[in-house]
Protein backbone atom coordinates (compact mmCIF):
# COMPACT_ATOMS: atom_id res chain seq x y z
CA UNK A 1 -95.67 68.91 -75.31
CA UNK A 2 -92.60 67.62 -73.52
CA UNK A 3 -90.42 69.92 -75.43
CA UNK A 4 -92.75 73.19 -74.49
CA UNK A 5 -92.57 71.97 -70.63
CA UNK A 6 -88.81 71.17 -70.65
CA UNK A 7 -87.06 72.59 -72.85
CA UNK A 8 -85.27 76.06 -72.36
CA UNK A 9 -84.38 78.47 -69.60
CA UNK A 10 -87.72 78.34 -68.40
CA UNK A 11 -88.05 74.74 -68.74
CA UNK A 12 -85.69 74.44 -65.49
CA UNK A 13 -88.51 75.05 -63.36
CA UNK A 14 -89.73 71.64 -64.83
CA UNK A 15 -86.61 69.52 -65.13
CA UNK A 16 -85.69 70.44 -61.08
CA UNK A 17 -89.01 69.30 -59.87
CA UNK A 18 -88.81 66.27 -62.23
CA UNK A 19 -85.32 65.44 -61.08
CA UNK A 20 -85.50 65.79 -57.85
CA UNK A 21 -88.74 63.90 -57.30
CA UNK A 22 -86.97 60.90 -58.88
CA UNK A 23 -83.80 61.32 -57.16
CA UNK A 24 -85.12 61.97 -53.71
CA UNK A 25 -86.63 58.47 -53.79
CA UNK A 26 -83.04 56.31 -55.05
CA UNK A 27 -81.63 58.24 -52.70
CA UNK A 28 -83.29 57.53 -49.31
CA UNK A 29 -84.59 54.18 -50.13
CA UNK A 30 -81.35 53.19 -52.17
CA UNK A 31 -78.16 54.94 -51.68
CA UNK A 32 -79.17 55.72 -47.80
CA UNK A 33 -79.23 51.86 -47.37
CA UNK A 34 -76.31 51.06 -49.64
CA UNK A 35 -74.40 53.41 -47.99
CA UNK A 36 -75.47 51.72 -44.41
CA UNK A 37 -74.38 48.38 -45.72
CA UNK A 38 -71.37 49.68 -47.06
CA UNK A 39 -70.90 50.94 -43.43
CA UNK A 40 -71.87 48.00 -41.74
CA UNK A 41 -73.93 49.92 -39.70
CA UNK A 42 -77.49 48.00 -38.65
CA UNK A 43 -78.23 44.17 -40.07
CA UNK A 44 -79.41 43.23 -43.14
CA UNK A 45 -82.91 42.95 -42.29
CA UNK A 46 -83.63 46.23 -40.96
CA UNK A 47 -82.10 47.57 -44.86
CA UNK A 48 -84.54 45.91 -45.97
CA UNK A 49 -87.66 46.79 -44.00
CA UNK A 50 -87.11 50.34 -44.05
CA UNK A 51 -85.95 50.82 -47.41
CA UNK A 52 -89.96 51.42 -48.78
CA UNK A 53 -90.47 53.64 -45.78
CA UNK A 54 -87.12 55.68 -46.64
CA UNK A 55 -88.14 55.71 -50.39
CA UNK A 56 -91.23 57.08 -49.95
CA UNK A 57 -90.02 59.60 -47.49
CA UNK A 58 -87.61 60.76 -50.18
CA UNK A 59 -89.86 61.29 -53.08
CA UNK A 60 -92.07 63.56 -50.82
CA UNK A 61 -88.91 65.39 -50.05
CA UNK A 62 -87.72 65.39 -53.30
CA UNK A 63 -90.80 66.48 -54.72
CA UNK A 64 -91.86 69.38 -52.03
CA UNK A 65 -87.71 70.68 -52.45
CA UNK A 66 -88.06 70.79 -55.97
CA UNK A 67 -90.90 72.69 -56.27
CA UNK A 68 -89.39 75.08 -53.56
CA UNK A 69 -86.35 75.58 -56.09
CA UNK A 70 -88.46 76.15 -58.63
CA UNK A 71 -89.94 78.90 -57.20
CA UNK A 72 -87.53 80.57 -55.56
CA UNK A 73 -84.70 79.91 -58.48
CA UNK A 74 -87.02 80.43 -61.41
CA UNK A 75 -85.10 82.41 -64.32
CA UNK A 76 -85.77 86.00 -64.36
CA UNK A 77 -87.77 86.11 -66.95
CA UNK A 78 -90.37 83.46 -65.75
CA UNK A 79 -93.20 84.63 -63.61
CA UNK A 80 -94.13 82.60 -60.30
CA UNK A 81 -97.24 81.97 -61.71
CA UNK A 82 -95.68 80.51 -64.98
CA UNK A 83 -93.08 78.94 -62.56
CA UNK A 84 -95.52 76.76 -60.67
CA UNK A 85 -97.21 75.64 -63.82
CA UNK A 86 -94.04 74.32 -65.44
CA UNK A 87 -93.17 72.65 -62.15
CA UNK A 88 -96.37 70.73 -61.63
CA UNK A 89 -96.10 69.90 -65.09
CA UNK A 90 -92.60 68.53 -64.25
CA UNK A 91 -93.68 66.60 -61.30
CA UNK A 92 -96.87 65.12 -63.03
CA UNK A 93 -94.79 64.58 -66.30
CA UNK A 94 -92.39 62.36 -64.16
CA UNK A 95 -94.84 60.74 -61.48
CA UNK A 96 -95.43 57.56 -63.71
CA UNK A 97 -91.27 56.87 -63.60
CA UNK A 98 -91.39 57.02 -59.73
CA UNK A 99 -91.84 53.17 -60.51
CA UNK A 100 -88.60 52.90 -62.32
CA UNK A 101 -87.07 54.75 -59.95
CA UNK A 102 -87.99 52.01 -57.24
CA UNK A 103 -86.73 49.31 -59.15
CA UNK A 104 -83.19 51.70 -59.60
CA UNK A 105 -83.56 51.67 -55.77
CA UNK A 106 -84.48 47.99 -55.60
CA UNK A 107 -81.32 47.30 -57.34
CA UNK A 108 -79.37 49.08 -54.96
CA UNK A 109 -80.46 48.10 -51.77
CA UNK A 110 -79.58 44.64 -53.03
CA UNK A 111 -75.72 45.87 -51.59
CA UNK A 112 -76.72 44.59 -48.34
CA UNK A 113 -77.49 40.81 -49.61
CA UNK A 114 -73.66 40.80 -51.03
CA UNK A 115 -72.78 41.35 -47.09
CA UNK A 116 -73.77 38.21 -46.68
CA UNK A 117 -73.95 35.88 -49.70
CA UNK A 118 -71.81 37.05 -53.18
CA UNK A 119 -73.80 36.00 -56.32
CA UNK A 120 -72.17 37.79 -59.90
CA UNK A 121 -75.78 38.81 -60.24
CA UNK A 122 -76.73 40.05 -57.08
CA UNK A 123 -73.56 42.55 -57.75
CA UNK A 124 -74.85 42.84 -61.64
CA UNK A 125 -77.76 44.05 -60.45
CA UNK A 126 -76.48 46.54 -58.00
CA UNK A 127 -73.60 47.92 -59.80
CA UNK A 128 -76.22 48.61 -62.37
CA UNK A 129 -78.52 50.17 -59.64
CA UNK A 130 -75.59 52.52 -58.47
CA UNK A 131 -74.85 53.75 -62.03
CA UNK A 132 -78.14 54.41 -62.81
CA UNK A 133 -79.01 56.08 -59.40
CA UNK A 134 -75.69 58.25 -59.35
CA UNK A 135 -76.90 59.76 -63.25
CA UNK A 136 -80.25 60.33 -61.71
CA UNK A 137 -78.53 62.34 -58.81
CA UNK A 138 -75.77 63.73 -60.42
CA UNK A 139 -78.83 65.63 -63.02
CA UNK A 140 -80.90 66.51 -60.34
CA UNK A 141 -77.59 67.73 -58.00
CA UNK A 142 -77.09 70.08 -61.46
CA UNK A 143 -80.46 70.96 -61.90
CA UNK A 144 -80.49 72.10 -58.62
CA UNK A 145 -77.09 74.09 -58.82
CA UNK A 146 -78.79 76.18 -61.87
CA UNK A 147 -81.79 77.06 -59.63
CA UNK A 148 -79.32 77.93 -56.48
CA UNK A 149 -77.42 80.31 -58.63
CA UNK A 150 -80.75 82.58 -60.15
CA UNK A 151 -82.26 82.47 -56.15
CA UNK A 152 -78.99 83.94 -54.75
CA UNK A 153 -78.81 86.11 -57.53
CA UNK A 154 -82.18 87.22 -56.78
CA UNK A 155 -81.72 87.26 -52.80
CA UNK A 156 -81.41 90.55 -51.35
CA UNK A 157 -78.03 91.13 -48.94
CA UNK A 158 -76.33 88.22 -50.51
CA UNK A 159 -73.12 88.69 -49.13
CA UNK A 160 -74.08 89.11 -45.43
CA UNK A 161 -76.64 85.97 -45.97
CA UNK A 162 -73.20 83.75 -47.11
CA UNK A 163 -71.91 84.83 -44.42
CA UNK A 164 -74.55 84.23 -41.64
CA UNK A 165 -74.91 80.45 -43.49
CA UNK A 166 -71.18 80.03 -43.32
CA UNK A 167 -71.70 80.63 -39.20
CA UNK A 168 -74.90 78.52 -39.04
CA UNK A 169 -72.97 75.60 -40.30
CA UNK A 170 -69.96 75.95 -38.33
CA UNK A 171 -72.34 76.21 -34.93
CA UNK A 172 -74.21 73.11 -36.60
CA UNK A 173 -71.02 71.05 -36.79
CA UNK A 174 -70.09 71.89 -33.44
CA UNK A 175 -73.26 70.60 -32.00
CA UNK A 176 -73.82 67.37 -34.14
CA UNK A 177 -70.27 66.49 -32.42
CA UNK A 178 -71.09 67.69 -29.29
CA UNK A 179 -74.50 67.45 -28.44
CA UNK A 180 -75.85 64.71 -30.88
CA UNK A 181 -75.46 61.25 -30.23
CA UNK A 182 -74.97 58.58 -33.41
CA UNK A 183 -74.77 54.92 -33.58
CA UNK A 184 -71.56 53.89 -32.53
CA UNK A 185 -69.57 52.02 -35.21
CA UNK A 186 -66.37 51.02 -35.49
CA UNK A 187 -64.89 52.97 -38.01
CA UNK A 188 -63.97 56.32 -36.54
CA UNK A 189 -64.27 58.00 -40.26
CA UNK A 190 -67.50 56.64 -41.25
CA UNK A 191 -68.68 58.64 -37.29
CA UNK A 192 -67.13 61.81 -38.56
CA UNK A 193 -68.58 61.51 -42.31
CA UNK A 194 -71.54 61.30 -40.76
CA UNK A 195 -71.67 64.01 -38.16
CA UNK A 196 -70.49 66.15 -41.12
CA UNK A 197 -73.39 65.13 -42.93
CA UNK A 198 -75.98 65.52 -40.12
CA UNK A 199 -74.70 69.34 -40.14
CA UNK A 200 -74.71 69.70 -44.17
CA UNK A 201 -78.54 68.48 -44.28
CA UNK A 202 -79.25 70.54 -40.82
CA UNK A 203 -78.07 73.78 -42.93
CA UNK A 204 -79.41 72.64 -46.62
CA UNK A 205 -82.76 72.01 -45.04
CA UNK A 206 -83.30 75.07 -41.92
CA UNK A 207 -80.80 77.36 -42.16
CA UNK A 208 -80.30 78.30 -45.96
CA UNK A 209 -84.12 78.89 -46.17
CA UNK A 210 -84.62 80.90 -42.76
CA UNK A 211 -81.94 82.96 -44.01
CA UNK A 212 -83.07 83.54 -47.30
CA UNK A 213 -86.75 84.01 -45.99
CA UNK A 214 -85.26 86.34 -43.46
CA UNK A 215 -83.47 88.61 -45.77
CA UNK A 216 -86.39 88.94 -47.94
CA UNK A 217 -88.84 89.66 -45.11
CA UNK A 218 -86.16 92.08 -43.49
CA UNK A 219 -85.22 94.06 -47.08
CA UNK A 220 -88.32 94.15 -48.69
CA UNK A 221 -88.10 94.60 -53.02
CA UNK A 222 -84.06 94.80 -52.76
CA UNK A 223 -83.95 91.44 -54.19
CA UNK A 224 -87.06 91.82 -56.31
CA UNK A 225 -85.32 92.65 -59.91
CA UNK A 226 -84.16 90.21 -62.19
CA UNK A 227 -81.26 88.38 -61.43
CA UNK A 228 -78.40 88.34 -63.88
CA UNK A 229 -79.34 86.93 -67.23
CA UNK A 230 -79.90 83.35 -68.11
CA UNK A 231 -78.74 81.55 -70.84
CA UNK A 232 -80.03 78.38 -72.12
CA UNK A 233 -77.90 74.91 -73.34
CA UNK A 234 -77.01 76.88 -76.52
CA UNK A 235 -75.47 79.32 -74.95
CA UNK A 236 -78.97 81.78 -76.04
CA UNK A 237 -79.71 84.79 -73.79
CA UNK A 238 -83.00 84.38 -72.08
């Protein structure tokens, strides 16, 4: 059964939506707040009470972008109907290891204890919590790449829509400098790094799908055909 829902080209639909559900939760309840203690931005105590908000937050993210990818990224030769069965097979397949995935979290957020006490196994614990999270990520960052590649292939205008997302993001980083204000810390990198990232979510999360909705709504059936062909692990032609 878990072969028939993951494995293969079409099996993609299920691994993003598994992936990314487990992922979005390590990484707003566990790298988010590692990062911030990393930082030294905020104390230790407010880590620590928003890290369940945070991780919830992300798995609902996770989740709801996942099955977006799966849908719009599905492999050419995978129906949307198909394409939303394998991904709420994905999700429901990897619902009971959102449990594990707080605990990978857990381990993580315990980063901002070391600020203030070192114990060897505070730091066993979250070195183990970072390696474990970044695998988690990394497949989920890859899973998502695959379904990135069939959606643009499959988006009509796709050279004028790189363009327009090149120009959203430059106007983005323009106004998270100018416009946004961000807790002042005292590193003048870690301010930059993170007006950079306020503009690379702003445009991952708005502006690539307006502008792939928009091109689709404005060229109707140009990007309708199949995208170019899929191959699986083995290197077999979908």
């Amino acid at each position: 059964m878990i072969g028939r829902v993951f494995g293969g080209v079409e099996g993609r639909c299920a691994r993003v939506v598994a992936s990314w559900l487990l992922a979005g939760g390590i990484a707003g309840g566990g790298i988010l707040i590692g990062a911030l203690a990393l930082a030294g931005i905020g104390p230790s105590g407010m880590h620590l009470l928003i890290a369940p908000a945070l991780f919830l937050v992300g798995t609902v993210l996770g989740l709801a972008h996942g099955l977006a990818l799966a849908l719009v990224g599905r492999p050419g030769t995978c129906s949307r109907r198909r394409a939303l069965g394998l991904a709420l097979a994905g999700g429901l397949t990897a619902l009971p290891l959102v449990g594990a995935s707080w605990i990978i979290a857990s381990g993580i957020t315990l980063t901002t204890a070391l600020r203030t006490e070192w114990r060897w196994s505070w730091l066993a614990v979250a070195s183990g919590g970072w390696i474990l999270g970044a695998m988690i990520c990394t497949w989920a960052v890859i899973e998502g790449f695959r379904t990135v590649q069939c959606a643009y292939g499959r988006c009509p205008r796709r050279g004028l829509g790189v363009v327009l997302i090149g120009a959203l993001f430059l106007i983005s980083c323009v106004f998270s400098w100018r416009l946004v204000p961000l807790p002042e810390v005292s590193a003048l990198q870690v301010r930059r790094l993170g007006r950079l990232a306020l503009a690379t979510v702003g445009t991952l999360w708005i502006w690539i799908p307006a502008v792939y909705v928009s091109l689709h709504v404005a060229c109707p059936g140009d990007g309708d055909g199949a995208p170019a062909q899929d191959t699986d692990e083995d290197g077999v032609t979908a």
